[in-house]
Protein backbone atom coordinates (compact mmCIF):
# COMPACT_ATOMS: atom_id res chain seq x y z
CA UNK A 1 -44.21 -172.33 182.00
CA UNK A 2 -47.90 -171.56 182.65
CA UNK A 3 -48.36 -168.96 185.21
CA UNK A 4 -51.74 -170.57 186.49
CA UNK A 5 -52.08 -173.71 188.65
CA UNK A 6 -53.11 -176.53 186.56
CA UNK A 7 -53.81 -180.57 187.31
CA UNK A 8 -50.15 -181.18 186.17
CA UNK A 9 -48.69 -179.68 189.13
CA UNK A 10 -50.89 -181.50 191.65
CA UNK A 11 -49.61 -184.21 193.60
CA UNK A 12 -52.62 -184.89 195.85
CA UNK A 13 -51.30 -184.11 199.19
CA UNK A 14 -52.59 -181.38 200.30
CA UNK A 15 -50.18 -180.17 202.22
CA UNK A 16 -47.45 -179.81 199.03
CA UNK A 17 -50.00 -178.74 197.17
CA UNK A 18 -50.41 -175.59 198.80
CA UNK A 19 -46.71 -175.16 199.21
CA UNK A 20 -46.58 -175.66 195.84
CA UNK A 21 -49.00 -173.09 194.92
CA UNK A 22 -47.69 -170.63 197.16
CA UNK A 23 -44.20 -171.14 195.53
CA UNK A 24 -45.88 -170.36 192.08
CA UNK A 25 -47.41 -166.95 192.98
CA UNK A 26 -44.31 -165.89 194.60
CA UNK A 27 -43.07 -166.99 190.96
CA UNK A 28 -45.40 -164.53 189.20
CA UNK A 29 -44.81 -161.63 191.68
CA UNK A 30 -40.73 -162.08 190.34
CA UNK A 31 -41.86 -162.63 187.06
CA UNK A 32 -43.58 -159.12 186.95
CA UNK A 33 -40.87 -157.62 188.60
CA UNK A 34 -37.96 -159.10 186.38
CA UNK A 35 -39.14 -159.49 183.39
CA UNK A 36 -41.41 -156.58 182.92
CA UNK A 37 -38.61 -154.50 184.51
CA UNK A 38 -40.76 -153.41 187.20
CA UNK A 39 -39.14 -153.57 190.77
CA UNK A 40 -42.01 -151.59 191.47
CA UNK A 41 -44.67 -154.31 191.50
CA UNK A 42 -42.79 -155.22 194.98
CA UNK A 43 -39.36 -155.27 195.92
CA UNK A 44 -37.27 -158.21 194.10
CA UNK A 45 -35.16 -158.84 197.31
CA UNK A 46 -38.26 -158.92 199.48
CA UNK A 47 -39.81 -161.46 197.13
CA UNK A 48 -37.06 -163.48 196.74
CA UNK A 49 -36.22 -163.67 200.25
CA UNK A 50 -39.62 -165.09 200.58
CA UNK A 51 -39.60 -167.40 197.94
CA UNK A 52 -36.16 -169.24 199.25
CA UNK A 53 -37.80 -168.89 202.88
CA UNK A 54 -41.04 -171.18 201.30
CA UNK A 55 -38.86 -173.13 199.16
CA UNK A 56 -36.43 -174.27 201.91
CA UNK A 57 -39.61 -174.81 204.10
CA UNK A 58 -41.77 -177.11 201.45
CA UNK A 59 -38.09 -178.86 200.43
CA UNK A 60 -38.19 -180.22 204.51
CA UNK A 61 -42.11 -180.86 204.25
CA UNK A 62 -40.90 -183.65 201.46
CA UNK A 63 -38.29 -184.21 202.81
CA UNK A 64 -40.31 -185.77 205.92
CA UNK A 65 -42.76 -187.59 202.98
CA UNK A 66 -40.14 -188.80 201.73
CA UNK A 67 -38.69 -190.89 204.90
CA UNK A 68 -42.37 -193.24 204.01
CA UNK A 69 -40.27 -193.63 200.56
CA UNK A 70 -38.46 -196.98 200.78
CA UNK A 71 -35.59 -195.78 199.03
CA UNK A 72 -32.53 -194.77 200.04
CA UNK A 73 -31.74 -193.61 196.90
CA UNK A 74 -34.15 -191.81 195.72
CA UNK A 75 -34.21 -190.05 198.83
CA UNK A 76 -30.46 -188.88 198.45
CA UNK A 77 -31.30 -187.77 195.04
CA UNK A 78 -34.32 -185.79 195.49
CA UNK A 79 -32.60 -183.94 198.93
CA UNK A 80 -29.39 -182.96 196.19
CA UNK A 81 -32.43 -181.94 193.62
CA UNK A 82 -33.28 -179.32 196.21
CA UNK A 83 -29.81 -178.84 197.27
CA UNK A 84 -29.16 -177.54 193.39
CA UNK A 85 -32.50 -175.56 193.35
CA UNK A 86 -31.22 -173.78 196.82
CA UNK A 87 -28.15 -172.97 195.07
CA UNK A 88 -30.02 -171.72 192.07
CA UNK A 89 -32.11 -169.31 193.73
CA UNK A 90 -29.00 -167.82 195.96
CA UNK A 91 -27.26 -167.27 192.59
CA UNK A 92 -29.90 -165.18 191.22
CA UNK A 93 -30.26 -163.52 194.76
CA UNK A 94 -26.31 -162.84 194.18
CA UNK A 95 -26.83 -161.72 190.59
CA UNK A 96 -29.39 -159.57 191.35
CA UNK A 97 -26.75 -156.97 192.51
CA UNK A 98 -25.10 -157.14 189.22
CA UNK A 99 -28.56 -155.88 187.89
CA UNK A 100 -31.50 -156.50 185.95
CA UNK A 101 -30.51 -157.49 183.47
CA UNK A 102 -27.66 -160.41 184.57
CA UNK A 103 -30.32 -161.90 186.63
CA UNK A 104 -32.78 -162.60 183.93
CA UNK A 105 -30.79 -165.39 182.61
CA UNK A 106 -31.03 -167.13 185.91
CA UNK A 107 -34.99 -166.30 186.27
CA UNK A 108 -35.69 -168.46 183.08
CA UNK A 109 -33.47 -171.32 185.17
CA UNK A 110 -36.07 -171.16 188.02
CA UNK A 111 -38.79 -171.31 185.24
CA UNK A 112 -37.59 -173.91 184.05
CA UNK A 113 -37.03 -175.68 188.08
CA UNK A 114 -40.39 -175.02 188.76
CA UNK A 115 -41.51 -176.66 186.22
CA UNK A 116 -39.67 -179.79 186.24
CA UNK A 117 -39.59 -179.46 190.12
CA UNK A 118 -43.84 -180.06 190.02
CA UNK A 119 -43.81 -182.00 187.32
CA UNK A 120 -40.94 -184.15 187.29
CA UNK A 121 -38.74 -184.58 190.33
CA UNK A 122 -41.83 -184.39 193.12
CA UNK A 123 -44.26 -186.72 190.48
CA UNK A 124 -42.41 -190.14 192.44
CA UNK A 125 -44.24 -188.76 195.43
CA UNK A 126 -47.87 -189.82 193.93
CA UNK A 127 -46.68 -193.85 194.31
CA UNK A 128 -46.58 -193.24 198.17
CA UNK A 129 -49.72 -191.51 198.02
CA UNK A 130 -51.91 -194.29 198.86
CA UNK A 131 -49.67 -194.99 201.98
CA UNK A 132 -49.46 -191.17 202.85
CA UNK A 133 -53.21 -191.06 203.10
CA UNK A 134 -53.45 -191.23 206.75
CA UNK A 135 -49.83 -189.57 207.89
CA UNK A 136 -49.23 -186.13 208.71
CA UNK A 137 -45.81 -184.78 208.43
């Protein structure tokens, strides 16, 4: 996963955007904590608190974007897509008790959300675009 905001991620709404971006630095503030195996860069726990608190905040943004989706279910799906990555990132809150080490698994899992969460899952938002245009959520 590239560390750096590119194109791919955008979905031209602003406002998830910047959720979105915000979601990746908190991203590379774990990653330099985990995977470098230093804590010291900032707490784990503090940034991981933070990065469900944004998470569960931009998953109700889209959620409200999504209710200009006329699908039902699409809808259901992409609410139980963030349903599974609330769960994810609670697990590796949980398994970051068990240490380091344990929880690393689980960090290449959110990678690999991230990832298909910006690229994948939230891409159907760009065919409401054009009737999101003048609606803020």
């Amino acid at each position: 996963m590239r560390e750096q905001w590119i194109n791919d991620y955008s979905l031209g709404i602003e406002e998830l955007d910047k959720q979105h971006r915000q979601i990746l630095e908190l991203y590379k503030c774990l990653y330099r904590s985990v995977m470098r195996k230093n804590p010291e860069v900032f707490p784990i726990t503090i940034i991981l608190s933070e990065m469900i608190s944004v998470t569960e905040h931009h998953f109700a943004t889209e959620e409200q974007y999504f209710k200009f989706y006329n699908d039902p279910e699409m809808i259901d799906w992409h609410k139980s897509e963030h349903e599974i990555s609330i769960s994810l990132l609670r697990t590796f809150e949980r398994e970051l008790e068990d240490g380091i080490q344990t929880a690393k698994d689980t960090f290449s899992l959110i990678s690999y959300w991230i990832l298909g969460h910006f690229c994948g899952v939230d891409q159907t938002l760009k065919e409401v675009v054009p009737q999101l245009s003048a609606v803020k959520v």
